[in-house]
Protein backbone atom coordinates (compact mmCIF):
# COMPACT_ATOMS: atom_id res chain seq x y z
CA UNK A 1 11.34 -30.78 14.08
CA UNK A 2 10.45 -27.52 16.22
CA UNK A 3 12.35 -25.78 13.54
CA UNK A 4 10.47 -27.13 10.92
CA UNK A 5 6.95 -26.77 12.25
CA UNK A 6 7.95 -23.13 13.52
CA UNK A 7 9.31 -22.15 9.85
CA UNK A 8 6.13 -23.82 8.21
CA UNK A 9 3.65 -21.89 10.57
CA UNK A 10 5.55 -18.38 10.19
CA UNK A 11 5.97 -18.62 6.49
CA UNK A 12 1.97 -19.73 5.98
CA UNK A 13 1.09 -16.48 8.44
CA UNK A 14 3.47 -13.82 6.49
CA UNK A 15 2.03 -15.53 3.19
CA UNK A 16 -1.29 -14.98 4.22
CA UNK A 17 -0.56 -11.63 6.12
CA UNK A 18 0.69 -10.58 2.50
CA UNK A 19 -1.92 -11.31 0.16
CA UNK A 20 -3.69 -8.31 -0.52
CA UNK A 21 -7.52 -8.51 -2.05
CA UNK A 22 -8.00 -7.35 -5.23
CA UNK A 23 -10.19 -4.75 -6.10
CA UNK A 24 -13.23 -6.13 -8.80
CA UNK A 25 -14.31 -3.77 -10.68
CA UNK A 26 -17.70 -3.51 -12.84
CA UNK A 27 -17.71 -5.13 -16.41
CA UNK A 28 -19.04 -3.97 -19.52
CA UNK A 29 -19.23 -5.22 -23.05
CA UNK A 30 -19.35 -1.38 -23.98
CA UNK A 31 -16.89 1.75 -23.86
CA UNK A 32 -18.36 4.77 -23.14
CA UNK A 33 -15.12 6.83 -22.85
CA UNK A 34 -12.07 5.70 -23.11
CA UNK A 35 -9.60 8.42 -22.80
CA UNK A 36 -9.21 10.07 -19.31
CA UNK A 37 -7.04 13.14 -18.66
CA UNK A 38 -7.22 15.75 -15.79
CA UNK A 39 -8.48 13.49 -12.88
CA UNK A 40 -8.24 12.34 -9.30
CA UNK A 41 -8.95 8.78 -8.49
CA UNK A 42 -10.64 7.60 -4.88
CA UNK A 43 -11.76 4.13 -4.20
CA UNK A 44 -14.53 2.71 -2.27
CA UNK A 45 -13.89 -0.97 -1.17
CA UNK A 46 -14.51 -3.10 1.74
CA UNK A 47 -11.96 -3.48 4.06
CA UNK A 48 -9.92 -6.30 6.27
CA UNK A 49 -13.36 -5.77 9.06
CA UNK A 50 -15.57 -6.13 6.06
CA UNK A 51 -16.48 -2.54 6.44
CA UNK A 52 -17.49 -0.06 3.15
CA UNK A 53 -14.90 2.70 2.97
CA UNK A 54 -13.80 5.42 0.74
CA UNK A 55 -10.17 6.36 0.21
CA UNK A 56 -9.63 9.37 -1.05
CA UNK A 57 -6.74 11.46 -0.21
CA UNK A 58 -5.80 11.89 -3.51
CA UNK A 59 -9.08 14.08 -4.65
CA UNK A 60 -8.35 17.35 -6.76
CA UNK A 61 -10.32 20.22 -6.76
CA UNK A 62 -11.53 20.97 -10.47
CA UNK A 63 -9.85 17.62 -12.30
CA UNK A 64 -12.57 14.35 -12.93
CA UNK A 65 -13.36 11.97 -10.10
CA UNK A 66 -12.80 8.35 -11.00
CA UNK A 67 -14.32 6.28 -8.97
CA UNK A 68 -12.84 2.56 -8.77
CA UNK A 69 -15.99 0.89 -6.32
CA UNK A 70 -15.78 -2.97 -5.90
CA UNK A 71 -18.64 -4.48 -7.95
CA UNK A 72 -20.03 -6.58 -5.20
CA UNK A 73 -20.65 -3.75 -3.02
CA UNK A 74 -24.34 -2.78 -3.09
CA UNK A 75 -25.95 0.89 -3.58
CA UNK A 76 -27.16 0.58 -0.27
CA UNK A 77 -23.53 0.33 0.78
CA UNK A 78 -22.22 3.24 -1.68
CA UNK A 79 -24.73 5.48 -1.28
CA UNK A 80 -23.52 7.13 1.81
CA UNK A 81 -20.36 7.71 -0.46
CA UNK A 82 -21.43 9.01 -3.32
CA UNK A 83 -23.50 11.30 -1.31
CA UNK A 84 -20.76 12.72 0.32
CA UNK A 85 -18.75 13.46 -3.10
CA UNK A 86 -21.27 14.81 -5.07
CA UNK A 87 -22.36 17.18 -2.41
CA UNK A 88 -18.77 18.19 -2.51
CA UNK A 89 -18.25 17.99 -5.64
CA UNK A 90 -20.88 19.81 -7.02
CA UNK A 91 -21.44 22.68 -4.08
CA UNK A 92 -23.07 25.73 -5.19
CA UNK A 93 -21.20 29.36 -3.52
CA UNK A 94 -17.82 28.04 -3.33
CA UNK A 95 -14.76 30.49 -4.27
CA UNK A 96 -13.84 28.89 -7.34
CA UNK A 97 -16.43 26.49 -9.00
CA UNK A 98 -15.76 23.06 -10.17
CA UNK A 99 -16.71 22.73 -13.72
CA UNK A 100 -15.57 18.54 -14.24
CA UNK A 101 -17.65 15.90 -13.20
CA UNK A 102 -17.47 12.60 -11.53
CA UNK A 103 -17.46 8.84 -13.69
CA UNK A 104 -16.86 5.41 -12.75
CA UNK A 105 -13.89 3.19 -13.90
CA UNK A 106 -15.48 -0.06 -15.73
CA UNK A 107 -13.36 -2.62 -17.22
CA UNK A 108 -14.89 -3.58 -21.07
CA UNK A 109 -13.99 -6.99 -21.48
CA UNK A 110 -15.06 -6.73 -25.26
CA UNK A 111 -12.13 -4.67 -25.92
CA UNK A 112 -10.11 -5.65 -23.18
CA UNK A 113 -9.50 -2.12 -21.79
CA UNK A 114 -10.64 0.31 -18.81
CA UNK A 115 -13.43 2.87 -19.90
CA UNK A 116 -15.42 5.57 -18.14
CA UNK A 117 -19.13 6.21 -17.69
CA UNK A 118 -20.19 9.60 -16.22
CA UNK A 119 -22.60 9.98 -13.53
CA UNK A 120 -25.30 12.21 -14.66
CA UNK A 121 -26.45 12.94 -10.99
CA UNK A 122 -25.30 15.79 -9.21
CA UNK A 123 -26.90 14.94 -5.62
CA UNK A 124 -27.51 11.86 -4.32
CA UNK A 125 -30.82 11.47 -1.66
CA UNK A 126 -30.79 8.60 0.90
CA UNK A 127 -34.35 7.61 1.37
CA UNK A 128 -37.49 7.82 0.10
CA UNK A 129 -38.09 10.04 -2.62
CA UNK A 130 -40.82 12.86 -1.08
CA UNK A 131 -44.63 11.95 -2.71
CA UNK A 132 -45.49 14.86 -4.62
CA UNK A 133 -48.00 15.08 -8.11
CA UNK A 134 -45.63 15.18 -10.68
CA UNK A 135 -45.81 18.29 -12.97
CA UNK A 136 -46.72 17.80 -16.83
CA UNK A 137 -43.61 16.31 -18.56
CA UNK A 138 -42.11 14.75 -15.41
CA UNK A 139 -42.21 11.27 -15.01
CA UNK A 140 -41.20 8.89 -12.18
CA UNK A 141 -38.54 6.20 -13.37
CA UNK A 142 -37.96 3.22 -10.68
CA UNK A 143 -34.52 1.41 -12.07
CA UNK A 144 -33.89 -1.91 -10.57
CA UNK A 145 -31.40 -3.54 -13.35
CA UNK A 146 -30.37 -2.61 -16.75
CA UNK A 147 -33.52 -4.03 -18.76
CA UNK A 148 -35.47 -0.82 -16.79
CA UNK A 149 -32.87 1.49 -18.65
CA UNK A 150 -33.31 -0.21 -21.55
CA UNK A 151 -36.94 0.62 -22.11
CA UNK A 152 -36.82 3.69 -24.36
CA UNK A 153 -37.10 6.67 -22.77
CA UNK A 154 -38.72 9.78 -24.47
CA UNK A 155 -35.95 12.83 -24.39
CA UNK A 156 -39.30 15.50 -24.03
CA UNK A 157 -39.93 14.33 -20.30
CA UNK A 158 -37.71 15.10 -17.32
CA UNK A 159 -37.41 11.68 -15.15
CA UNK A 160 -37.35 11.69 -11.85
CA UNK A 161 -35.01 8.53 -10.65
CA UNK A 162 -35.09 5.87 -7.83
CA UNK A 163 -32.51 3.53 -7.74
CA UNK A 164 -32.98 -0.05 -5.70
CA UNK A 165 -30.49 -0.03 -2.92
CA UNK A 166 -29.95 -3.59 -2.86
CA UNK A 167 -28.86 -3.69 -6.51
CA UNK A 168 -24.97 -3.91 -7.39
CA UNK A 169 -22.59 -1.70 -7.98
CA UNK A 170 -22.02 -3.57 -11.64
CA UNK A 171 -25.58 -3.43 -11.99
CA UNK A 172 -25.64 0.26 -11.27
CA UNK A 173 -22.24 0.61 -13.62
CA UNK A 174 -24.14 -0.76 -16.28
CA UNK A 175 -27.39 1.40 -15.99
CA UNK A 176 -25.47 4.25 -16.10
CA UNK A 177 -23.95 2.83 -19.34
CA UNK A 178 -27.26 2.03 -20.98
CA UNK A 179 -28.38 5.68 -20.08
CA UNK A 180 -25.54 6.81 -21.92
CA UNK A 181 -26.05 4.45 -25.15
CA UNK A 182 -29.84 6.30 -25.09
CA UNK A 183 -27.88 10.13 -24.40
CA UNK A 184 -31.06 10.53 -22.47
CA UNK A 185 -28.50 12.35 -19.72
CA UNK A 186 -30.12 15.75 -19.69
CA UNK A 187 -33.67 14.57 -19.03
CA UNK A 188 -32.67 12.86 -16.25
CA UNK A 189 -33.46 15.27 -12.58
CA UNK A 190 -29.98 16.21 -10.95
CA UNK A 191 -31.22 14.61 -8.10
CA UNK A 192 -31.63 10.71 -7.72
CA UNK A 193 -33.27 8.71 -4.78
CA UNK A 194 -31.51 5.56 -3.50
CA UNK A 195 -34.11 3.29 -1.62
C-alpha cells in the first residue's frame, strides 16, 4: 500500500514538475509579413515566480529581432524590455551600425500561420511624456486599444505617441498592425511614451 501511495505521489510530482507553460502569443486576423530571414529571436515571458523576463542569449548583431512576448503580459510589464533593446538596438556611434529592425511574432489565425509586424519605434520612454507646445504639424496621439489606431490618421502630421501601460501585449500587437494597414509608419516620432 506504501508502495502504491509512494508511486502515485512521485509520479503526480514529476508529472507536474514536467509540464512546461506554453508561451501565448498575440493573435491577428491579418499578416503583415510573413516571410522572415536574417533574424535573432528573444522572448519575454513570465516565469515559474511569476516574474517578467527577457531571454535573450541568442540576439545577433545586424540580423531582425523577433520578439515572441506572452500576450497577457501588459506594456507596463514590457516596457522595461523593450526599452532596453531598442536602446541597443538602435545606438547611435557604435563601430558598425545596425541597419535591421526589431518586429513582433503574431500568430494570424485567419490563415493559420505566424506573421511579423515591425515596430516603428526606435526608443522607448518610461513615463510621462515631457509637456511641451507642440510645433505646427505635430500632433499628440494617446493609443489605448486598436479602435484609437483605427481613426485615420493624416500622413502630413508627425504624431507624437503615448501608449496606456496597462493595455496588453495583444492589444499593443494589434495597434502596431493597424498602423501598418494605414502605412502611416514614417509620421509616427521615433520616440514613444509608455504611461
Amino acid at each position: 500500500m506504501k508502495t502504491k501511495l509512494f508511486t502515485l505521489i512521485f509520479g503526480t510530482i514529476l508529472f507536474a514538475s514536467c509540464q512546461q507553460k506554453e508561451m501565448k502569443i498575440s493573435r491577428s486576423d491579418f499578416s503583415v509579413v510573413t516571410e522572415m530571414t536574417d533574424f535573432s529571436p528573444a522572448y519575454i515571458i513570465k516565469n515559474a515566480e511569476s516574474k517578467v523576463e527577457i531571454k535573450k542569449n541568442s540576439l545577433i548583431g545586424n540580423t531582425h529581432w523577433v520578439l515572441s512576448v506572452d500576450r497577457d503580459l501588459t506594456m507596463n510589464e514590457v516596457a522595461p524590455f523593450l526599452h532596453e533593446l531598442t536602446e541597443k538596438k538602435h545606438k547611435v556611434g557604435g563601430m558598425h551600425e545596425d541597419t535591421k529592425d526589431i518586429y513582433m511574432v503574431y500568430s494570424d489565425t485567419l490563415h493559420k500561420q505566424n506573421a511579423y509586424v515591425k515596430i516603428p519605434f526606435k526608443s522607448f520612454a518610461l513615463g510621462e511624456q515631457p509637456v511641451y507646445e507642440l510645433a505646427e504639424g505635430v500632433q499628440s496621439l494617446f493609443l489605448k486599444s486598436v479602435a484609437d489606431a483605427k481613426n485615420p490618421l493624416d500622413k502630413t502630421q508627425t504624431y507624437l505617441v503615448r501608449i496606456d501601460e496597462k493595455i496588453r501585449v495583444e492589444t499593443f500587437v494589434n495597434i502596431l498592425i493597424e498602423l501598418e494597414k494605414q502605412k502611416v509608419s514614417e509620421s509616427l516620432n521615433s520616440e514613444v511614451y509608455v504611461n
